[in-house]
N, C-alpha and C. Protein backbone atom coordinates (compact mmCIF):
# COMPACT_ATOMS: atom_id res chain seq x y z
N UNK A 1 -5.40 -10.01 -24.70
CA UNK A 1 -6.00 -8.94 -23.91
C UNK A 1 -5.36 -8.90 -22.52
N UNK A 2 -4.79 -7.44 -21.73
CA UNK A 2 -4.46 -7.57 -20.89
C UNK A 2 -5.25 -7.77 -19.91
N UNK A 3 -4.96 -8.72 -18.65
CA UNK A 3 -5.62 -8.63 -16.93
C UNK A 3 -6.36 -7.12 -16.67
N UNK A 4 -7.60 -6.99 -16.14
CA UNK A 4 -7.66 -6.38 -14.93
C UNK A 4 -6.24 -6.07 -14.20
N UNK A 5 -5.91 -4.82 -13.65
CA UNK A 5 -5.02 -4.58 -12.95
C UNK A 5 -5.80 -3.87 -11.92
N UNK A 6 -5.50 -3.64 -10.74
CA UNK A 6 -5.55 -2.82 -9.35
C UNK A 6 -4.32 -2.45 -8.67
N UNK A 7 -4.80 -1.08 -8.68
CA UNK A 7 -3.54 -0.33 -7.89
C UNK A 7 -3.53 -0.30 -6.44
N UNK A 8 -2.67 -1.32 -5.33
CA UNK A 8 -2.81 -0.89 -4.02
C UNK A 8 -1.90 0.13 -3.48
N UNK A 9 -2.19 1.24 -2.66
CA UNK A 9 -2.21 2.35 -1.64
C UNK A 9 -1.76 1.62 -0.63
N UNK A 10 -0.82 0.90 0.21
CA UNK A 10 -0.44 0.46 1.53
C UNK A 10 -0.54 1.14 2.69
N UNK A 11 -1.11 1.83 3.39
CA UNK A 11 -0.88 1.98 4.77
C UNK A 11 -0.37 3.34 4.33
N UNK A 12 -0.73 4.75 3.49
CA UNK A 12 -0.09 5.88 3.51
C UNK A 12 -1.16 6.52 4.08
N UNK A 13 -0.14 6.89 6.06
CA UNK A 13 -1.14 7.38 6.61
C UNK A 13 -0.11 8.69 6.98
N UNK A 14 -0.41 9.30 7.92
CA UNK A 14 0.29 10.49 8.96
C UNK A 14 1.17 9.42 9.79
N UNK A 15 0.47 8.21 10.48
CA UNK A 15 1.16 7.75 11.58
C UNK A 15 2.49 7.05 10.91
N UNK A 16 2.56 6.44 9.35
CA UNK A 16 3.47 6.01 8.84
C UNK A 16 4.60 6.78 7.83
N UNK A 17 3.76 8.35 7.63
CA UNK A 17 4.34 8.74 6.64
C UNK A 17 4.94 10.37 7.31
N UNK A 18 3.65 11.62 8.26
CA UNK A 18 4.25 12.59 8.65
C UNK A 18 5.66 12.45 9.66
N UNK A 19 6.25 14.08 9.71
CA UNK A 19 6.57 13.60 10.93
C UNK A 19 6.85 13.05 12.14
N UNK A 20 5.20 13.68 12.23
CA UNK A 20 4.76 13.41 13.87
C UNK A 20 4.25 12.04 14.16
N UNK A 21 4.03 11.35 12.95
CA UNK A 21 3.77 10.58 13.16
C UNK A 21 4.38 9.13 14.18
N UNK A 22 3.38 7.99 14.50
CA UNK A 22 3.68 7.59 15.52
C UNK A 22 5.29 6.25 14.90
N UNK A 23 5.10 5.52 14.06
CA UNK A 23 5.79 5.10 13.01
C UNK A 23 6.20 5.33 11.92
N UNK A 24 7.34 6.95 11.66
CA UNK A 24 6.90 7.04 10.46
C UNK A 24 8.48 6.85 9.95
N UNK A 25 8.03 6.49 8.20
CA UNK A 25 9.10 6.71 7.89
C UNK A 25 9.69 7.86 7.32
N UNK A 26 9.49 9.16 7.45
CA UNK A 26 9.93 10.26 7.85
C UNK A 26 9.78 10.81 5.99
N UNK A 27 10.64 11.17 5.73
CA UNK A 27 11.47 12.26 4.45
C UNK A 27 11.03 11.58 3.24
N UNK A 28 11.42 10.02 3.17
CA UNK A 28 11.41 9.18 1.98
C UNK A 28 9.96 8.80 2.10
N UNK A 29 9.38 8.46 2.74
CA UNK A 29 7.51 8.04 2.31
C UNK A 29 7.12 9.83 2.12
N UNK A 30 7.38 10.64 2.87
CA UNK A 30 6.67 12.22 2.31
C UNK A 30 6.90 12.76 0.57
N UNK A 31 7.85 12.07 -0.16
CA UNK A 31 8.83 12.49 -1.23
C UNK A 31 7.71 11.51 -2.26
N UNK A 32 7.58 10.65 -1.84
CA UNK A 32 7.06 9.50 -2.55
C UNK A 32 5.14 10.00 -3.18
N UNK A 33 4.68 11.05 -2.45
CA UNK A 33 3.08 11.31 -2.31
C UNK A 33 3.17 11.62 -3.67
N UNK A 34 3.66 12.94 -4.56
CA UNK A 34 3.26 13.37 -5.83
C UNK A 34 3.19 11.51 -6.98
N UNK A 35 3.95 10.83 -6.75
CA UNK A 35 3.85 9.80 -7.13
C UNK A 35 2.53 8.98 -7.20
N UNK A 36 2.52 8.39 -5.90
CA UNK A 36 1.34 7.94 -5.71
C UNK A 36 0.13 8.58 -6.28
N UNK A 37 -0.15 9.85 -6.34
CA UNK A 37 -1.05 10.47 -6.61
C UNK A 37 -1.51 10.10 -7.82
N UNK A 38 -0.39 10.51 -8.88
CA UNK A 38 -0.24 10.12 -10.30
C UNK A 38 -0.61 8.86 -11.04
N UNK A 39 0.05 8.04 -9.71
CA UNK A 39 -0.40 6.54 -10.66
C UNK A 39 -2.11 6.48 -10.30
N UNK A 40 -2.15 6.57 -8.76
CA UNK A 40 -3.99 6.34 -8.96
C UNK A 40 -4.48 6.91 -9.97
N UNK A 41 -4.19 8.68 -10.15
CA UNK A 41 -5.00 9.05 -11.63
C UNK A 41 -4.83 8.42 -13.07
N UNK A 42 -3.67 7.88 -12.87
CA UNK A 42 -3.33 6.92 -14.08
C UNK A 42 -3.91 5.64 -13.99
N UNK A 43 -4.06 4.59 -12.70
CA UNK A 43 -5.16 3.70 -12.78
C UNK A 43 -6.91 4.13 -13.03
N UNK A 44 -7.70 5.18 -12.23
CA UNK A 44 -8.75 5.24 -12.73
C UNK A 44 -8.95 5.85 -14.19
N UNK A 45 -8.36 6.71 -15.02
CA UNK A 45 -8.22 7.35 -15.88
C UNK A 45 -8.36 5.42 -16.77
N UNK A 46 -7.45 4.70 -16.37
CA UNK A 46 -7.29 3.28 -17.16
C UNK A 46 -8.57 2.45 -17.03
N UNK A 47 -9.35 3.09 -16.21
CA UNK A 47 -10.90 2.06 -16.12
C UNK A 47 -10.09 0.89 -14.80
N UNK A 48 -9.30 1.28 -14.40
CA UNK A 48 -8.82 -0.06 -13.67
C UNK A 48 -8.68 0.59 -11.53
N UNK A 49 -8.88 -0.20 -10.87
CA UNK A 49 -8.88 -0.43 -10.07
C UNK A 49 -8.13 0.18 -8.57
N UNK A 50 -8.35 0.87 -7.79
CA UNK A 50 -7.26 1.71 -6.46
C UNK A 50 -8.12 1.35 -5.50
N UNK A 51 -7.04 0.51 -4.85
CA UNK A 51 -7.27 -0.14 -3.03
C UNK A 51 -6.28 0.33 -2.46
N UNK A 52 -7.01 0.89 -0.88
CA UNK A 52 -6.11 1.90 -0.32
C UNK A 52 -6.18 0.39 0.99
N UNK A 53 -5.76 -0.62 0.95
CA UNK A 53 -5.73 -0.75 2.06
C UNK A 53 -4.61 -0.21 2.95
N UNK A 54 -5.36 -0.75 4.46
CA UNK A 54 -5.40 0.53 5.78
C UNK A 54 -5.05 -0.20 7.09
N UNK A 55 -3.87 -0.10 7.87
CA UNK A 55 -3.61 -0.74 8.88
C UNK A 55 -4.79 0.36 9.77
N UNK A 56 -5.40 -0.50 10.99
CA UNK A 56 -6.36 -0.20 11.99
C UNK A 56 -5.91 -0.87 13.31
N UNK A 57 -5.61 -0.12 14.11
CA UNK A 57 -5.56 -0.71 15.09
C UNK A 57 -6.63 -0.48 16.52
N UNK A 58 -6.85 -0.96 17.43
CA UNK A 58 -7.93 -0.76 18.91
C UNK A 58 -6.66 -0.25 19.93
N UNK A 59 -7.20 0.50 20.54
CA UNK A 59 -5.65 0.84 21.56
C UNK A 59 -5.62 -0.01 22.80
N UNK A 60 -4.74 -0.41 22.81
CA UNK A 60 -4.42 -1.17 24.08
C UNK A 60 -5.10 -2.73 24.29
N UNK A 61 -4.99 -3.31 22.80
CA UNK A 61 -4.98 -4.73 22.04
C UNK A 61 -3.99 -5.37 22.39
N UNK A 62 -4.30 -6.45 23.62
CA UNK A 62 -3.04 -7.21 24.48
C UNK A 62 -3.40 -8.46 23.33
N UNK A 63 -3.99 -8.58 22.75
CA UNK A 63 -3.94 -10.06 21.90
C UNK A 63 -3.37 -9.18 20.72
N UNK A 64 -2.64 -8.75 20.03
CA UNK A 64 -2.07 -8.35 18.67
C UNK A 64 -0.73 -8.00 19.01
N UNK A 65 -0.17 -8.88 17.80
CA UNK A 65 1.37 -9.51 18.38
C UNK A 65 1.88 -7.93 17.94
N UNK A 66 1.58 -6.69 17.21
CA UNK A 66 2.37 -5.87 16.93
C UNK A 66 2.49 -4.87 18.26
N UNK A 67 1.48 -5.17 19.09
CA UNK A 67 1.30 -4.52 20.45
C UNK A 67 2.50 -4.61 21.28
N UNK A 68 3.29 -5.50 21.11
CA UNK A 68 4.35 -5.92 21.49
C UNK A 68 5.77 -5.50 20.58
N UNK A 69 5.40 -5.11 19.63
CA UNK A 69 6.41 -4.85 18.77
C UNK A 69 6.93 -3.46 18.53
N UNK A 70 5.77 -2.85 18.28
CA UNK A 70 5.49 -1.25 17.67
C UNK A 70 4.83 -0.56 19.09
N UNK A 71 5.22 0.90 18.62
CA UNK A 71 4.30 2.36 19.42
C UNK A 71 2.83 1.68 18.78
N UNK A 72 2.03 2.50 19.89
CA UNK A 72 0.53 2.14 19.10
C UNK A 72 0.62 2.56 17.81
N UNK A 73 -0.04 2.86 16.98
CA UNK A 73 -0.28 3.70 15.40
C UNK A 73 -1.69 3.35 14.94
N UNK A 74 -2.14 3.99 13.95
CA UNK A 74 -3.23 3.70 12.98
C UNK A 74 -4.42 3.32 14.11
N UNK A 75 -4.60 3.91 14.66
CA UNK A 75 -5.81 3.69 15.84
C UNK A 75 -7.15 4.01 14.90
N UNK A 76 -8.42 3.38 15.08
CA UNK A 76 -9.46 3.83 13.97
C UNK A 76 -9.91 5.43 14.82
N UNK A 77 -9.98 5.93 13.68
CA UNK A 77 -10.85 7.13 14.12
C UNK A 77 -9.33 8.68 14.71
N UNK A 78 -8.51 8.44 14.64
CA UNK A 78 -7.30 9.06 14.73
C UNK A 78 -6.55 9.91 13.51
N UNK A 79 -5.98 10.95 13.97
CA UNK A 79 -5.04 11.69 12.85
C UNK A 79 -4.24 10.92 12.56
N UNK A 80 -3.99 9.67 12.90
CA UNK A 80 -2.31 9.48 12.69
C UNK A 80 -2.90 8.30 11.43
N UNK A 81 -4.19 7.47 11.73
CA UNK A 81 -4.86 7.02 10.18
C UNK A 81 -5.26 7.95 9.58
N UNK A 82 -5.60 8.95 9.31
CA UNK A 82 -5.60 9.74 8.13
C UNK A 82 -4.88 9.42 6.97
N UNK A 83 -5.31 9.12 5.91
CA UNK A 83 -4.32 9.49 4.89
C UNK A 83 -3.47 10.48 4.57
N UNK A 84 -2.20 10.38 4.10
CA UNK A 84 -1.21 11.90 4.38
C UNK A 84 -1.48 12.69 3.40
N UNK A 85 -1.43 13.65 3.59
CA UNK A 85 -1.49 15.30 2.55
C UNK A 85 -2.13 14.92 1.21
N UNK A 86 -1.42 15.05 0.25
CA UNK A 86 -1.76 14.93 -1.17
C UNK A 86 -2.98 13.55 -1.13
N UNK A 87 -2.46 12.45 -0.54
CA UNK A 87 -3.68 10.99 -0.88
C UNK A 87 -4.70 11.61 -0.16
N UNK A 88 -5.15 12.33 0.79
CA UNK A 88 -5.86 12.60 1.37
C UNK A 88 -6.83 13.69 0.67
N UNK A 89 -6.35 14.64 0.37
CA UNK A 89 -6.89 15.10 -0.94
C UNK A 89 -7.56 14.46 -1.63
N UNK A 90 -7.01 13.42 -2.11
CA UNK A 90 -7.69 12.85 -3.46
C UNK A 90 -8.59 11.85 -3.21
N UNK A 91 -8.42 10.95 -1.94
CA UNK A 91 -9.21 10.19 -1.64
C UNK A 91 -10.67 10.98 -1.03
N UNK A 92 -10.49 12.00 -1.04
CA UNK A 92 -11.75 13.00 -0.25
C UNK A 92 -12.49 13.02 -2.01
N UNK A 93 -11.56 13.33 -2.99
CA UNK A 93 -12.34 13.55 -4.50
C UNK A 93 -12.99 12.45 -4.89
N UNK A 94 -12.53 11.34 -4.42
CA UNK A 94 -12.27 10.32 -5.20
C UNK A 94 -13.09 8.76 -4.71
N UNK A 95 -13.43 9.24 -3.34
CA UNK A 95 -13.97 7.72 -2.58
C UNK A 95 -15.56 7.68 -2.89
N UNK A 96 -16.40 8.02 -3.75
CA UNK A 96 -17.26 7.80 -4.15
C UNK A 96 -17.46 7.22 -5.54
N UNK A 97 -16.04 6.86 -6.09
CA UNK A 97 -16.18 6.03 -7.26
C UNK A 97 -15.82 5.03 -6.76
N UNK A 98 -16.94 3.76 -7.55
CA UNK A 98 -17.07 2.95 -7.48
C UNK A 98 -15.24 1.66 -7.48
N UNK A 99 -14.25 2.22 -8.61
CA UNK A 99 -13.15 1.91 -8.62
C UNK A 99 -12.39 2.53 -7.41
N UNK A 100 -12.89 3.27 -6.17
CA UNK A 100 -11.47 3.14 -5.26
C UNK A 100 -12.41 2.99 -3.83
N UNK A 101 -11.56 2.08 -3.50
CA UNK A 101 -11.95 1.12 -2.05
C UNK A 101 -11.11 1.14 -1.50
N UNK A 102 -11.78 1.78 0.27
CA UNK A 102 -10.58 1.94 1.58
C UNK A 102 -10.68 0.04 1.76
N UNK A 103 -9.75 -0.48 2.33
CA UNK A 103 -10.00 -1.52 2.86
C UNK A 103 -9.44 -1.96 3.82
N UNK A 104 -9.48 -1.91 5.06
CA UNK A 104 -9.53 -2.29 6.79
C UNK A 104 -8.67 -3.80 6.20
N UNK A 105 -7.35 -3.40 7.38
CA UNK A 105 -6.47 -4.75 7.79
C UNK A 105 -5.82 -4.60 9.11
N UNK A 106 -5.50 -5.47 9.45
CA UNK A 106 -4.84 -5.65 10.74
C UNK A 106 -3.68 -6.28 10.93
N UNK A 107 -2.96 -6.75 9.67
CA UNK A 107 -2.38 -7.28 10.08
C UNK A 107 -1.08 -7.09 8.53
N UNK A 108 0.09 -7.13 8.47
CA UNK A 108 0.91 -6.74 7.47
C UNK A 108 0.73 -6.83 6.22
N UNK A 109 0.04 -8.07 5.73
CA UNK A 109 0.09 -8.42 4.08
C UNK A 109 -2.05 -7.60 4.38
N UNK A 110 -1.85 -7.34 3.04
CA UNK A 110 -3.55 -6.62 2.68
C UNK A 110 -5.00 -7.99 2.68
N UNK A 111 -3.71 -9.11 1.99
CA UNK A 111 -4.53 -10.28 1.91
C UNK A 111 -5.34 -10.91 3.59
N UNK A 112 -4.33 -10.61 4.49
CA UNK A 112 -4.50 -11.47 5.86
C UNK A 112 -6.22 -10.99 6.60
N UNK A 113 -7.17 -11.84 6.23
CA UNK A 113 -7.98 -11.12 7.33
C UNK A 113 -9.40 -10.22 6.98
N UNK A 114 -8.58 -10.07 5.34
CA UNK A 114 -9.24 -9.04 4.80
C UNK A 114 -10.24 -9.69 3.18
N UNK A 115 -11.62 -9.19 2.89
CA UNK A 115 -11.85 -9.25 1.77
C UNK A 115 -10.98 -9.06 0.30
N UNK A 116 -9.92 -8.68 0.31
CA UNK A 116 -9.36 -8.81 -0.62
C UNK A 116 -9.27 -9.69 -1.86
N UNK A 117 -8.55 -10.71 -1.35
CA UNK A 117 -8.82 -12.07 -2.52
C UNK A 117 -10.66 -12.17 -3.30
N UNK A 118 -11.38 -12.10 -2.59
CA UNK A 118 -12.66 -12.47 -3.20
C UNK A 118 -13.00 -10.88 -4.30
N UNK A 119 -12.78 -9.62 -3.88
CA UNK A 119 -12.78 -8.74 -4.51
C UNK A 119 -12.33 -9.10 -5.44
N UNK A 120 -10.80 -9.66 -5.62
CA UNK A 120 -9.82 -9.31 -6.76
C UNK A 120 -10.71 -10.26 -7.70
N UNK A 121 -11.26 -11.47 -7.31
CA UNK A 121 -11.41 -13.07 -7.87
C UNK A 121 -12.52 -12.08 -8.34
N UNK A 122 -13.95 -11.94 -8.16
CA UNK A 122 -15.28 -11.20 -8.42
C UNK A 122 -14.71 -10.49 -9.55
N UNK A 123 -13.92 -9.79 -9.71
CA UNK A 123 -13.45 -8.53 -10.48
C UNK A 123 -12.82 -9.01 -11.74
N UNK A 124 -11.97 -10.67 -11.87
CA UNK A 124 -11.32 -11.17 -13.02
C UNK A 124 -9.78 -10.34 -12.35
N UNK A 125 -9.21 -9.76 -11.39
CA UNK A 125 -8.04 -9.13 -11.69
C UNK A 125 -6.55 -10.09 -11.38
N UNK A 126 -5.96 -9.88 -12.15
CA UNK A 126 -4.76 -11.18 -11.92
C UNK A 126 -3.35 -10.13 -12.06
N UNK A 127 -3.12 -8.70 -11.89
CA UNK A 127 -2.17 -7.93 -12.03
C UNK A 127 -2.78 -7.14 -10.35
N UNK A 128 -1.76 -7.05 -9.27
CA UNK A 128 -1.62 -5.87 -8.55
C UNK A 128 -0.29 -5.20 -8.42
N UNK A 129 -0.23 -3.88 -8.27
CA UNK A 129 0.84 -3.06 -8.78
C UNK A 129 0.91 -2.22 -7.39
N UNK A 130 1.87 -2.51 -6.37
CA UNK A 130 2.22 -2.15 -5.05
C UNK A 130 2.39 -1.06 -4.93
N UNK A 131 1.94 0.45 -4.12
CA UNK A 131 2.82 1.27 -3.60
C UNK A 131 2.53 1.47 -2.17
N UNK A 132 3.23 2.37 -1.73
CA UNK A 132 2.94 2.29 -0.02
C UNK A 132 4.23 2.34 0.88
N UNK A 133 3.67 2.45 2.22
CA UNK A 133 4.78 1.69 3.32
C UNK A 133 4.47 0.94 3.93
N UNK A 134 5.44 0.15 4.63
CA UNK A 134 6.25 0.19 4.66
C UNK A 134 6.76 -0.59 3.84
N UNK A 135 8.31 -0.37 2.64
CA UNK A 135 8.56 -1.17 1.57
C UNK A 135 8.37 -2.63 2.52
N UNK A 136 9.27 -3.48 3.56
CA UNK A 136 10.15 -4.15 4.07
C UNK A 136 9.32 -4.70 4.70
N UNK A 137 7.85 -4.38 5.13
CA UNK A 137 6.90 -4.38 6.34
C UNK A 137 5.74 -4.91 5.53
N UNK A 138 4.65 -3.87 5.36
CA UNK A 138 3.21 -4.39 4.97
C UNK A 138 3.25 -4.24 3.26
N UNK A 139 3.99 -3.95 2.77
CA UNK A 139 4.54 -4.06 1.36
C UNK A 139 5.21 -5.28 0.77
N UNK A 140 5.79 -5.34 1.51
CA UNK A 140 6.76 -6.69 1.61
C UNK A 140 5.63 -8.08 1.29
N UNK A 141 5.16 -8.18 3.05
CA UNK A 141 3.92 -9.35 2.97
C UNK A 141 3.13 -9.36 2.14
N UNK A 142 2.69 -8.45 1.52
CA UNK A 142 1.25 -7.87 0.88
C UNK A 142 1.79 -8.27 -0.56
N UNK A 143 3.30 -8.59 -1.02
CA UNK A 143 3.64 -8.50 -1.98
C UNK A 143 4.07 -10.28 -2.02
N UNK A 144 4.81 -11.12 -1.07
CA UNK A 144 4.60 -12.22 -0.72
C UNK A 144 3.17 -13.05 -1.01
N UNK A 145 2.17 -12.50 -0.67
CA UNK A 145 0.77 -12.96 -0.76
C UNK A 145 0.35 -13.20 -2.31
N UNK A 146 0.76 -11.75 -2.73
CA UNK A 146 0.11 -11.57 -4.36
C UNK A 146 1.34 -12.59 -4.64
N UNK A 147 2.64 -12.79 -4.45
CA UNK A 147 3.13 -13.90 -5.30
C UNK A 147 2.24 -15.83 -4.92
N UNK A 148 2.60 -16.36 -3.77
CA UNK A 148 1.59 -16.91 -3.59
C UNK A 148 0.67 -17.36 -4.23
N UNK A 149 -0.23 -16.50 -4.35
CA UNK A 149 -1.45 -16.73 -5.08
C UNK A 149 -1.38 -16.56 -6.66
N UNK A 150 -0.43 -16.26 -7.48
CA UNK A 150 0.01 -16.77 -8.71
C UNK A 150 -0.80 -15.34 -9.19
N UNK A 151 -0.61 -14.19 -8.80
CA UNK A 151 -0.86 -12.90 -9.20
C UNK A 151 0.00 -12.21 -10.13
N UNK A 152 -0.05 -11.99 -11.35
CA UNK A 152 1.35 -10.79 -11.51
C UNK A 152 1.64 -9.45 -10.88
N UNK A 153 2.78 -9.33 -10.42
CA UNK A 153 3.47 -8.36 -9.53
C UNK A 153 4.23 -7.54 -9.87
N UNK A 154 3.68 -6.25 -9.78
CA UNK A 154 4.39 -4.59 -10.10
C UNK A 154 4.54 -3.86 -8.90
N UNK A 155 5.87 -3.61 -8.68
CA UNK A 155 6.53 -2.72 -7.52
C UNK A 155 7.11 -1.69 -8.24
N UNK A 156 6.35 -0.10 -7.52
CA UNK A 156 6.81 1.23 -8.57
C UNK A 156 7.96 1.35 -6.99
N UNK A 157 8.78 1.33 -7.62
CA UNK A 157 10.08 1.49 -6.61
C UNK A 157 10.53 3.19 -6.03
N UNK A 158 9.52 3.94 -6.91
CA UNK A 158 9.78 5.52 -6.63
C UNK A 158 8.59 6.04 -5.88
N UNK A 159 7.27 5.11 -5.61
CA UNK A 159 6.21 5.07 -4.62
C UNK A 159 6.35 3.94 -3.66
N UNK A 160 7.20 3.82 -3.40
CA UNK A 160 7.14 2.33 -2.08
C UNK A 160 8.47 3.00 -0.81
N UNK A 161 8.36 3.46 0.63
CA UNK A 161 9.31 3.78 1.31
C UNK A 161 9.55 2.97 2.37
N UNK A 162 10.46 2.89 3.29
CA UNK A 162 10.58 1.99 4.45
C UNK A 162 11.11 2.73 5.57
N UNK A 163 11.47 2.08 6.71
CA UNK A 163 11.68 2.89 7.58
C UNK A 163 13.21 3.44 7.68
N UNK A 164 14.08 2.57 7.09
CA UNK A 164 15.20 2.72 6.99
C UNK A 164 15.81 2.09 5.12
N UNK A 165 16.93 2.93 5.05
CA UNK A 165 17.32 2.74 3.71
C UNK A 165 18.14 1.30 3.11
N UNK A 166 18.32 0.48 4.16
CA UNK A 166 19.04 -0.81 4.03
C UNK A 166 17.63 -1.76 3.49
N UNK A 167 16.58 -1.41 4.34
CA UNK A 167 15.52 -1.81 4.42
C UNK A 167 14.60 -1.93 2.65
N UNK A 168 14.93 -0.76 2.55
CA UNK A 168 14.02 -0.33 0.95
C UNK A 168 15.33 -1.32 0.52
N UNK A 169 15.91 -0.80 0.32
CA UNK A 169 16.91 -2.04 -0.50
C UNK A 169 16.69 -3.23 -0.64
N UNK A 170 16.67 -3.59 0.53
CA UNK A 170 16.47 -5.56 0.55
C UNK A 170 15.57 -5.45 -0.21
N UNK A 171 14.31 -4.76 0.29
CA UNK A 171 13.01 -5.21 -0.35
C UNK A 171 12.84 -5.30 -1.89
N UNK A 172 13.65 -4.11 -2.18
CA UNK A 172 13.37 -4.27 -3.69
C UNK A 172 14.06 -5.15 -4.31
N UNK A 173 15.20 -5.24 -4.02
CA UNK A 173 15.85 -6.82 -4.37
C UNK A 173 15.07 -8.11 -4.06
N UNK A 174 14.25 -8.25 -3.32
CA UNK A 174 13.90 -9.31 -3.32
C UNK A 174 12.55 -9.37 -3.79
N UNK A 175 12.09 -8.24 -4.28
CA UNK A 175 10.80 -8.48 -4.73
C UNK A 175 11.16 -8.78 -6.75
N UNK A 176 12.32 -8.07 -6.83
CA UNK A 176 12.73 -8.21 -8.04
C UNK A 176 13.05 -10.18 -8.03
N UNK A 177 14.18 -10.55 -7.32
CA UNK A 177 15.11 -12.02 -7.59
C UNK A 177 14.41 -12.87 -6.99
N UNK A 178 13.06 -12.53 -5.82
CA UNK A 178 12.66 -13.92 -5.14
C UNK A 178 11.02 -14.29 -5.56
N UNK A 179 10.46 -12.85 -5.77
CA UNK A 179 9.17 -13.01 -5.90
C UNK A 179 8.51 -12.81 -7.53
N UNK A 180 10.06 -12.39 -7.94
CA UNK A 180 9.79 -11.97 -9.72
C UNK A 180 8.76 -10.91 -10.59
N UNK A 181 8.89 -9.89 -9.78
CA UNK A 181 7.86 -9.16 -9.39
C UNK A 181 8.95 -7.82 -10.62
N UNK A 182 7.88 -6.91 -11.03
CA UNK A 182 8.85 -5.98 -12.01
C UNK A 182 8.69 -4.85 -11.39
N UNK A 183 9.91 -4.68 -10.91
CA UNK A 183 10.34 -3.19 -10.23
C UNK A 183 10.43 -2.15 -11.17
N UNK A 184 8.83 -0.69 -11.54
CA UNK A 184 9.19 0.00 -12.32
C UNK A 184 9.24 1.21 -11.45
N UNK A 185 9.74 2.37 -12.24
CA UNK A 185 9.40 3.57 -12.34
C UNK A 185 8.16 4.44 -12.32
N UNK A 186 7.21 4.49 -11.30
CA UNK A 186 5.94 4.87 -11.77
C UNK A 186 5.87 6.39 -11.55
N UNK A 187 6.77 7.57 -11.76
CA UNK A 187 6.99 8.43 -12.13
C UNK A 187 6.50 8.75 -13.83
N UNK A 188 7.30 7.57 -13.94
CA UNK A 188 6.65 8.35 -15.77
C UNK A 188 5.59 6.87 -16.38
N UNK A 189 4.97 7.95 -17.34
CA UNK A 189 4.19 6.45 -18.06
C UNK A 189 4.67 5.56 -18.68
N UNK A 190 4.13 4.25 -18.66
CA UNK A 190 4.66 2.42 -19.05
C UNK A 190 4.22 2.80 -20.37
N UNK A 191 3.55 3.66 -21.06
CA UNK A 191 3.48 3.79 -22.50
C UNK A 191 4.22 3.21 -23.42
């Protein structure tokens, strides 16, 4: 019998994904939405599991090392956390079932900080299946963690973007050769 699986949503906000946004990665996370869309309807449709976790930030947080790193972004209560276009849509249809949970992080991997692990453990789930941004960034860690913790690991490589294209690269290479993680296609069905 297969695992419980859960589908995580990374950080697809306006501030990471529009334009205007404050970090975004522009063209390639906007291209990526009809995707995403699909697989969540393809996880709840499966009886199985969609976590949108959600970078949050306080403005003008002198103790948070990204304060130092990054433009502000993902401020709570802001357009630029919004979820972008199409997820936003659906999470407006969709956040009253019991299978899809926003979940508040602060910090790159979904695991750090956050209820996560005890959800997954409560639930029996031992499969999470990555999409989001940033590939290289909170994808990356978030995907580090689930190896770690002896999770099996699915990266849809046609829903995951970064800020730059050297960037998506590494990542998927190394989520493929270091973390052993199966880089699919989640455009079409694993049927």
């Amino acid at each position: 019998m297969q695992s419980p699986t859960a589908l995580l949503i990374i950080d697809y906000t306006n501030d990471f994904v529009d334009e205007r946004g404050a970090l975004t990665c522009g063209q390639p996370a906007q291209q990526i939405a009809t995707t995403i869309v699909s697989l969540a309807d393809r996880a709840l449709k499966a009886g199985q599991w969609v976590i949108l976790p959600t970078d949050v930030h306080q403005p003008h947080d002198p103790y948070h090392p990204e304060s130092k790193l990054f433009p502000p972004h993902n401020q709570r209560n802001t357009w630029g956390r919004q979820f972008y276009g199409p997820l936003k849509e659906w999470y407006q249809a969709h956040q009253a079932n019991d299978h899809v949970v926003l979940l508040d992080k602060t910090r790159y991997s979904a695991f750090c900080g956050t209820r996560l692990q005890l959800f997954l453990q409560e639930r029996g789930i031992r499969h999470l299946a990555l999409t989001g941004v940033c590939t290289d960034i909170c994808v990356l860690h978030t995907a580090v963690d689930t190896y770690n913790r002896g999770y099996k690991l699915t990266v849809y490589q046609d829903a995951v973007a970064a800020l730059t294209p050297t960037g998506q690269e590494w990542a998927l290479q190394h989520f493929q050769t270091v973390l052993g993680a199966e880089v699919l296609l989640g455009g079409e069905p694993n049927e």
